[in-house]
PDB file of N, CA and C in Angstrom:
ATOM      1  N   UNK A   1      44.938  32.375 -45.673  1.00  0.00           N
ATOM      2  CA  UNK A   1      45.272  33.450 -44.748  1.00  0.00           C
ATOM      3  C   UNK A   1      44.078  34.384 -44.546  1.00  0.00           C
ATOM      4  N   UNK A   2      43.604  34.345 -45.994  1.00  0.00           N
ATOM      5  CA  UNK A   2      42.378  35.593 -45.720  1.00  0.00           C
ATOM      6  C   UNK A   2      40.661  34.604 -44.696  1.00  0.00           C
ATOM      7  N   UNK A   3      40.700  33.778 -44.755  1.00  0.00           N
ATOM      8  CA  UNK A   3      40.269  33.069 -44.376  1.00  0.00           C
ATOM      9  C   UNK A   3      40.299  33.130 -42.586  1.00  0.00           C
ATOM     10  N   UNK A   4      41.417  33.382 -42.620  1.00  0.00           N
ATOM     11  CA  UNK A   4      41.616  32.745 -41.228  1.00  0.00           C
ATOM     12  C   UNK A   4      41.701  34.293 -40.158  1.00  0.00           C
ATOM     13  N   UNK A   5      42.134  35.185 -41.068  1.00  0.00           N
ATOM     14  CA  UNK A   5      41.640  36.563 -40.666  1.00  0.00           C
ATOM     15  C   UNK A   5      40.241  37.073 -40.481  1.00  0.00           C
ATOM     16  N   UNK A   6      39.530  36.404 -41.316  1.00  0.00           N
ATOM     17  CA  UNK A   6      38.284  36.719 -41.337  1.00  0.00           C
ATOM     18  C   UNK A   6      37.423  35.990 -39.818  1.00  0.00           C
ATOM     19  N   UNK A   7      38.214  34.835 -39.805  1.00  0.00           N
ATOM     20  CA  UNK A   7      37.403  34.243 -39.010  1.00  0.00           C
ATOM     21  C   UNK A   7      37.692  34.440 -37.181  1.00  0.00           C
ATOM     22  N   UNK A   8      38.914  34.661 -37.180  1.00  0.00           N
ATOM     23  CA  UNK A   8      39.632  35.856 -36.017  1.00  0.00           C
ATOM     24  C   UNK A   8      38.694  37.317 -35.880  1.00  0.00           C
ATOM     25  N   UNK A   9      38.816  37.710 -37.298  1.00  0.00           N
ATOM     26  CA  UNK A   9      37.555  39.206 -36.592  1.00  0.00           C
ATOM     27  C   UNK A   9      36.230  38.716 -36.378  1.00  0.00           C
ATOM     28  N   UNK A  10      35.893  37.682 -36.625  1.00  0.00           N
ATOM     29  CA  UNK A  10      34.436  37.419 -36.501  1.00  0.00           C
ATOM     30  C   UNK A  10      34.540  36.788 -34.907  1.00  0.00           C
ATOM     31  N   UNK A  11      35.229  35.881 -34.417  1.00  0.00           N
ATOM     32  CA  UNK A  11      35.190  35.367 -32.932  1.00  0.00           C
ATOM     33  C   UNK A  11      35.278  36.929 -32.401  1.00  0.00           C
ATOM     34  N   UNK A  12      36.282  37.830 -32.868  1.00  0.00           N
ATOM     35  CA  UNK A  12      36.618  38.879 -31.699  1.00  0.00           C
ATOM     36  C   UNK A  12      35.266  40.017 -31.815  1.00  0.00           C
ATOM     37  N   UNK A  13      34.672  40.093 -32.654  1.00  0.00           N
ATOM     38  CA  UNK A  13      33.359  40.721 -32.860  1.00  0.00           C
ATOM     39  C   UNK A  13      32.529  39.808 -31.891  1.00  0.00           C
ATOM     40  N   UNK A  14      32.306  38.415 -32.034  1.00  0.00           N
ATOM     41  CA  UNK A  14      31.105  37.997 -31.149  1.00  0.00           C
ATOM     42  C   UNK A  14      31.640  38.344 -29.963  1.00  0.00           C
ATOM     43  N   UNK A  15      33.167  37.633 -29.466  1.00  0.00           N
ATOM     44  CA  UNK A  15      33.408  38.044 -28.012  1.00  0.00           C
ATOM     45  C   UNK A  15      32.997  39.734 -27.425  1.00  0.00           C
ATOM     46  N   UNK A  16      33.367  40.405 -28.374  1.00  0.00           N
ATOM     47  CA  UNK A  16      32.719  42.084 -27.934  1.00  0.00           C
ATOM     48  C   UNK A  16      31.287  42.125 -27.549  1.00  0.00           C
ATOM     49  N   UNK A  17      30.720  41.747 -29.044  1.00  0.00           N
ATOM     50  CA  UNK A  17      29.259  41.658 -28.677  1.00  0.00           C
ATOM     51  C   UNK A  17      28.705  41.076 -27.032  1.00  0.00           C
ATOM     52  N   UNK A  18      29.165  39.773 -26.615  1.00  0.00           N
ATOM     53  CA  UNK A  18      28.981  39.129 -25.509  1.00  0.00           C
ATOM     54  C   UNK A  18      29.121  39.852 -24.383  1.00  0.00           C
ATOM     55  N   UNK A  19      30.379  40.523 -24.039  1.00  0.00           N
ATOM     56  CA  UNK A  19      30.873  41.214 -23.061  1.00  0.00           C
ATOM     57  C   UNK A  19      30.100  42.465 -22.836  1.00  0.00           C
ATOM     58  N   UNK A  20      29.306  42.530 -23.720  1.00  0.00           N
ATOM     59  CA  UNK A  20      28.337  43.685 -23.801  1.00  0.00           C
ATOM     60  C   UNK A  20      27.107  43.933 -22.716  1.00  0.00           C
ATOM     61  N   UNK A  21      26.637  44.747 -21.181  1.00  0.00           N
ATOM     62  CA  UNK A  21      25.803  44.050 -20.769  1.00  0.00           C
ATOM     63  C   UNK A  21      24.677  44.392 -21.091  1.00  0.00           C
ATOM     64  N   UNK A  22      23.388  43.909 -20.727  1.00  0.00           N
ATOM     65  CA  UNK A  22      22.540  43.942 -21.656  1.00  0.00           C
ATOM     66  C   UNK A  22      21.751  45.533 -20.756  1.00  0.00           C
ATOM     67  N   UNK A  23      20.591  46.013 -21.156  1.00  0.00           N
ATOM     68  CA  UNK A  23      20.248  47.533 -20.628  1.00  0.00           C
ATOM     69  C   UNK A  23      19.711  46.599 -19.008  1.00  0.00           C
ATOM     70  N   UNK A  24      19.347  45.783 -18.851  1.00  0.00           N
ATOM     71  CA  UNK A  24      18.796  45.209 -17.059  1.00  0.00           C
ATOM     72  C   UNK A  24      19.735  45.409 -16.799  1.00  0.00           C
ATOM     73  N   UNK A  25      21.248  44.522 -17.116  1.00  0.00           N
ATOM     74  CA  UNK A  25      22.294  44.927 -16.077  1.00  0.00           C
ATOM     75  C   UNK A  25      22.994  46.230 -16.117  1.00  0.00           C
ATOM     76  N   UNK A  26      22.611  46.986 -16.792  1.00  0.00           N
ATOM     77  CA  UNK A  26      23.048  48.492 -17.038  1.00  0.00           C
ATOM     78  C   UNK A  26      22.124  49.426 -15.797  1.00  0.00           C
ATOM     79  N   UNK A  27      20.530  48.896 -16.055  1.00  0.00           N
ATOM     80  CA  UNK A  27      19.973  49.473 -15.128  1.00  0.00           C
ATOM     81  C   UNK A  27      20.229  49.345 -13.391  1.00  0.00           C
ATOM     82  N   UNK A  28      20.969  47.762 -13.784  1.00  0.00           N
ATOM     83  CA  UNK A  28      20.700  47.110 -12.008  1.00  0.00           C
ATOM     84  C   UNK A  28      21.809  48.209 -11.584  1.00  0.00           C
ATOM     85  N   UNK A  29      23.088  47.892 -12.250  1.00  0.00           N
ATOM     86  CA  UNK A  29      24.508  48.869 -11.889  1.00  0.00           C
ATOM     87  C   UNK A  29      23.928  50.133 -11.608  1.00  0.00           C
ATOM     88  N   UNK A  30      23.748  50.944 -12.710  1.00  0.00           N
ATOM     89  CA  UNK A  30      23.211  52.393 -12.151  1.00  0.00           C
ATOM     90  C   UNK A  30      22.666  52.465 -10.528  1.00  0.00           C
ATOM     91  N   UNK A  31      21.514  51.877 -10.681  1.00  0.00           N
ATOM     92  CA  UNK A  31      20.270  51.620  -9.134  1.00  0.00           C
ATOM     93  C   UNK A  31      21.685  51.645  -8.183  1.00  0.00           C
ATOM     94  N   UNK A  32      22.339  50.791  -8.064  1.00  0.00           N
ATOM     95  CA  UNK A  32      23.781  50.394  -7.150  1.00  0.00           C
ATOM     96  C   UNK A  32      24.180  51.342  -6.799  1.00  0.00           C
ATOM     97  N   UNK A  33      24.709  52.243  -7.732  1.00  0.00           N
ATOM     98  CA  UNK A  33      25.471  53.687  -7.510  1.00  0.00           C
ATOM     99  C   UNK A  33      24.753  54.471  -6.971  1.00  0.00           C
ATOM    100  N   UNK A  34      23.258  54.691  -7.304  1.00  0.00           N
ATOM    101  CA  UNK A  34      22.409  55.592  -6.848  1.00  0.00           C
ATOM    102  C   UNK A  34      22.410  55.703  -4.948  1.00  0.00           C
ATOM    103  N   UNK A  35      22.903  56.920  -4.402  1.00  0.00           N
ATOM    104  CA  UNK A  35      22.652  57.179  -3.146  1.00  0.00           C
ATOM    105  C   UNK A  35      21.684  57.631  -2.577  1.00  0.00           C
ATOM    106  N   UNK A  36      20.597  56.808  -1.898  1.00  0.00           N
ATOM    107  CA  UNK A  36      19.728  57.947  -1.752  1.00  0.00           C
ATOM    108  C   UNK A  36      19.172  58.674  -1.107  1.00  0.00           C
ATOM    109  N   UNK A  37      20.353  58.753   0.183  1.00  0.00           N
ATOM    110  CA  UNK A  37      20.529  59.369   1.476  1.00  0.00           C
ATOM    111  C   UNK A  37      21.656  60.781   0.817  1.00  0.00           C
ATOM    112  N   UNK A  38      20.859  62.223   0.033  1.00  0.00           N
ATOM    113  CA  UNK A  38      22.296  62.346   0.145  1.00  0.00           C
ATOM    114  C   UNK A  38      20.894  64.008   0.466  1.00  0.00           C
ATOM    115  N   UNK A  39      22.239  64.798   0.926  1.00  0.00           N
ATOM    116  CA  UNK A  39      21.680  66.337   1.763  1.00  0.00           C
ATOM    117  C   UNK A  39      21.399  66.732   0.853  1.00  0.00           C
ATOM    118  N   UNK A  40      21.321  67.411  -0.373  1.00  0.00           N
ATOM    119  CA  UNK A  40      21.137  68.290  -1.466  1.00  0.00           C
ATOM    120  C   UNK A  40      19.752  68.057  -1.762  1.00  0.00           C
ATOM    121  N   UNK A  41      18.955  66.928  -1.782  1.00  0.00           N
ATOM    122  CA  UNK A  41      17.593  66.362  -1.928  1.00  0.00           C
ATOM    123  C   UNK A  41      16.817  66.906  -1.275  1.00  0.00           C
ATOM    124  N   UNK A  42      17.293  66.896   0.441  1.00  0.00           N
ATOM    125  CA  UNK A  42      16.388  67.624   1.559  1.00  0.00           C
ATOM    126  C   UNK A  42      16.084  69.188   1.868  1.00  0.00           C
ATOM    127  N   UNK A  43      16.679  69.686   0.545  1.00  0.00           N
ATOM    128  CA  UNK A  43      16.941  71.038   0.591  1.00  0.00           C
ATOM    129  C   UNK A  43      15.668  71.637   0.205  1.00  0.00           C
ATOM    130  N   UNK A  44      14.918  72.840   0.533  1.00  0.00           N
ATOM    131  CA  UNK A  44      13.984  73.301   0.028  1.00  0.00           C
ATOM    132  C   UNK A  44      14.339  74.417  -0.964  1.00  0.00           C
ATOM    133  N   UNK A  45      14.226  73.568  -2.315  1.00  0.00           N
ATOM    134  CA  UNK A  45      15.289  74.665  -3.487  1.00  0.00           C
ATOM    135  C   UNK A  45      14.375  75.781  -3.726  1.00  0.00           C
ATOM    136  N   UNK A  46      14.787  77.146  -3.608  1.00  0.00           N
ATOM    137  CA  UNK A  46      13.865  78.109  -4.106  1.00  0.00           C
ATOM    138  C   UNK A  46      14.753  78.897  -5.402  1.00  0.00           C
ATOM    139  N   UNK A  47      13.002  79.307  -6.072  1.00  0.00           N
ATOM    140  CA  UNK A  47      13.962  79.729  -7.937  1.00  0.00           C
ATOM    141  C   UNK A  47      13.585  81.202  -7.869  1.00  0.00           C
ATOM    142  N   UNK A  48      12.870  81.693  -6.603  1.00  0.00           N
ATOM    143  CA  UNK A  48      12.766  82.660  -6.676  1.00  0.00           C
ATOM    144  C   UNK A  48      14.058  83.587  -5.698  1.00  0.00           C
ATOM    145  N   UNK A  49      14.568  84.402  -5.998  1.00  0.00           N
ATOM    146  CA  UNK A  49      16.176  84.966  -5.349  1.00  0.00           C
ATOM    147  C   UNK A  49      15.392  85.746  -4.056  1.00  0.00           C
ATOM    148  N   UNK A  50      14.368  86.383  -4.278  1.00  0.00           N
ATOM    149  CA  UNK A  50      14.163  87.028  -3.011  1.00  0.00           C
ATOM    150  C   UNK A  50      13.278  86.493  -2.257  1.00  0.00           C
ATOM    151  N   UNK A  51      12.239  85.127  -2.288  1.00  0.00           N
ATOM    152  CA  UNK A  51      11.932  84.666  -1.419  1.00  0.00           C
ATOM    153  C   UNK A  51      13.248  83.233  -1.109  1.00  0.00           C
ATOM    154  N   UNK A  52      13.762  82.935  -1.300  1.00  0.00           N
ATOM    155  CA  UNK A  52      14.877  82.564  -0.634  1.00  0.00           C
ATOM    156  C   UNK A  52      16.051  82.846   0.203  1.00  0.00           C
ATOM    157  N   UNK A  53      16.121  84.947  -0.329  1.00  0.00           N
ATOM    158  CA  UNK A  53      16.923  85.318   0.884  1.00  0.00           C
ATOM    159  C   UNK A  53      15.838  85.603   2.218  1.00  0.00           C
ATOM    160  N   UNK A  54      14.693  85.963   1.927  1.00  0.00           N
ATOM    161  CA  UNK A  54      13.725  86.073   3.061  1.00  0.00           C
ATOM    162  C   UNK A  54      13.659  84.500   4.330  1.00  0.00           C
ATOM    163  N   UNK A  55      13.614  83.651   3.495  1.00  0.00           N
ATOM    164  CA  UNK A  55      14.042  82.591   3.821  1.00  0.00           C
ATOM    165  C   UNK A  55      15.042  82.423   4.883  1.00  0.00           C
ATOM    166  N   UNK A  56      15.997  82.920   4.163  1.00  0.00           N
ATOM    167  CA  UNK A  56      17.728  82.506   5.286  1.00  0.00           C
ATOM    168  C   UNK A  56      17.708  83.979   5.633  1.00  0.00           C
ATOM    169  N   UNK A  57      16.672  85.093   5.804  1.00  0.00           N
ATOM    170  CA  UNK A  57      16.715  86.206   6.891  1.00  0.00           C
ATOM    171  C   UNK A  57      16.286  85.442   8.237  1.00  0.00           C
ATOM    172  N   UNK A  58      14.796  84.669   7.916  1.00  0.00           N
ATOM    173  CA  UNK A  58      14.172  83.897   8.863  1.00  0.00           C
ATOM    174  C   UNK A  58      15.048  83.055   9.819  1.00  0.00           C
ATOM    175  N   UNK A  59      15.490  81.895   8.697  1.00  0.00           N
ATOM    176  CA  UNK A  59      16.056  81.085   9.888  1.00  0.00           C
ATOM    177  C   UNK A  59      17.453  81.195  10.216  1.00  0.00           C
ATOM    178  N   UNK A  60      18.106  82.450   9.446  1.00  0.00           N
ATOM    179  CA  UNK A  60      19.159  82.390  10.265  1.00  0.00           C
ATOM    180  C   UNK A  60      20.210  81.743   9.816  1.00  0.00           C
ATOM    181  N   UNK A  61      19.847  80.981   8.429  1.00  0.00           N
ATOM    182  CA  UNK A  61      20.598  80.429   7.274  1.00  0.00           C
ATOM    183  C   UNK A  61      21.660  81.339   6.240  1.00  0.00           C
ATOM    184  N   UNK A  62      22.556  80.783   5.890  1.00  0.00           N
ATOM    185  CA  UNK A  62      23.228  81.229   4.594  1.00  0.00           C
ATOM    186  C   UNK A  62      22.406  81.052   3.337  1.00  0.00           C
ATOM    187  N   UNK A  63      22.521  81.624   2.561  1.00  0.00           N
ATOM    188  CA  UNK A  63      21.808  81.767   1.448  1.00  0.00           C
ATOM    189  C   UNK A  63      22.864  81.684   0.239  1.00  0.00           C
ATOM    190  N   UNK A  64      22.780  80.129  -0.417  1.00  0.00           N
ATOM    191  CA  UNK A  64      24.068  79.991  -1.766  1.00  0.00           C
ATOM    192  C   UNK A  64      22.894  80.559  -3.021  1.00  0.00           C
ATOM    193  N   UNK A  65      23.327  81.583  -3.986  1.00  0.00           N
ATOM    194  CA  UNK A  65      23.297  81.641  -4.839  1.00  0.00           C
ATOM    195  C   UNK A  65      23.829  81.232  -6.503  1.00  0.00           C
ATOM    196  N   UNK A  66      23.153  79.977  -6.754  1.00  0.00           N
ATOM    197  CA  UNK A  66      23.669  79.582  -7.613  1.00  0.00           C
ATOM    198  C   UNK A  66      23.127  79.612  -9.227  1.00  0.00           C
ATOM    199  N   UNK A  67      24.020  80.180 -10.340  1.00  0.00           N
ATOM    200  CA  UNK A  67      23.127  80.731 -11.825  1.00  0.00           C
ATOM    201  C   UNK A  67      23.517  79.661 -12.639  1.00  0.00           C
ATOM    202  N   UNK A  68      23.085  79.235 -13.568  1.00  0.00           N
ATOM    203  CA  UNK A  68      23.300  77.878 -14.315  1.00  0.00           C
ATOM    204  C   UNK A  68      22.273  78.413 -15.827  1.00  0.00           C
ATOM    205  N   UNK A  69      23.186  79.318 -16.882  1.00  0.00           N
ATOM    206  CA  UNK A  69      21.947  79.324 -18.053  1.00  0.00           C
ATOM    207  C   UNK A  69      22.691  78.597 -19.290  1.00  0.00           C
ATOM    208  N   UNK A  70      21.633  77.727 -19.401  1.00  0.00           N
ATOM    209  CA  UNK A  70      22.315  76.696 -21.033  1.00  0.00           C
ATOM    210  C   UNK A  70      21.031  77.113 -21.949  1.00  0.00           C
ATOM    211  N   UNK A  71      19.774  77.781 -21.814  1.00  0.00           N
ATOM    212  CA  UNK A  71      18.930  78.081 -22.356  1.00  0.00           C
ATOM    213  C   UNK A  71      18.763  79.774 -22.841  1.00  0.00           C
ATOM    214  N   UNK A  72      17.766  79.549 -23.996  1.00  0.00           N
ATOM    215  CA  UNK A  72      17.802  80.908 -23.749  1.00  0.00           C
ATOM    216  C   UNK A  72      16.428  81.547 -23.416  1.00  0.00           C
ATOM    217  N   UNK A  73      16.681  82.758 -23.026  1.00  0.00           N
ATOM    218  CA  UNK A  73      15.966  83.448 -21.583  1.00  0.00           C
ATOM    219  C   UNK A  73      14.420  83.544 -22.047  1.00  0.00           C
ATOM    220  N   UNK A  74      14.023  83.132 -23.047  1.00  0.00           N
ATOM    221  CA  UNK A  74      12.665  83.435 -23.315  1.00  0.00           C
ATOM    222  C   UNK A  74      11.804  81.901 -22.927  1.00  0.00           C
ATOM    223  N   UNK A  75      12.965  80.722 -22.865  1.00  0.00           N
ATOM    224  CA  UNK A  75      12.475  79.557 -22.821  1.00  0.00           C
ATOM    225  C   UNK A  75      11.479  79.359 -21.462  1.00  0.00           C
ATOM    226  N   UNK A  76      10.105  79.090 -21.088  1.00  0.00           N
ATOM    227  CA  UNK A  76       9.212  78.364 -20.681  1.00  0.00           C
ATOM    228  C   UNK A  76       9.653  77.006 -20.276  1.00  0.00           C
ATOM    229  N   UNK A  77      10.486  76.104 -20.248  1.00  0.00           N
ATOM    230  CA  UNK A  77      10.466  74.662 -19.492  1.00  0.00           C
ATOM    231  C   UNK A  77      11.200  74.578 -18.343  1.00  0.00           C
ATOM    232  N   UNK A  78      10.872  75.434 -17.633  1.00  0.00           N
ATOM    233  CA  UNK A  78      11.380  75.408 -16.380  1.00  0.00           C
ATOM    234  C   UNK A  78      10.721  76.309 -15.420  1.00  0.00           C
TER     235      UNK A  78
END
């Protein structure tokens, strides 16, 4: 019995392993999903707040203000 258990988790371990895809077809899938027609790209992002409302004074644009802090404020990589 113990035998035959053993040898059941070992097929169902290789079958996992197998079904596994390898990082190419991980990469190809990703590439697939990737859109790369999308509006947010064509945007001219500004990090500065007041030359960006000067910006959408100019053309006449809305101006989204958006704040995003996961760092803290002394950090340099950005």
């Amino acid at each position: 019995m113990k035998a035959l258990l053993v040898t059941v988790f070992a097929l169902a371990g290789a079958a996992a392993l197998a079904a596994q895809p390898t990082p190419d077809e991980m990469e190809k899938e990703a590439r697939s999903l990737r859109v790369d027609d999308v509006a947010w790209r064509g945007i001219a992002w500004k990090s500065c707040l007041l030359e960006g409302l000067a910006e959408a004074k100019k053309t006449g644009k809305p101006a989204i203000l958006w704040i995003f802090i996961d760092r803290p404020v002394n950090d340099e990589r950005c």
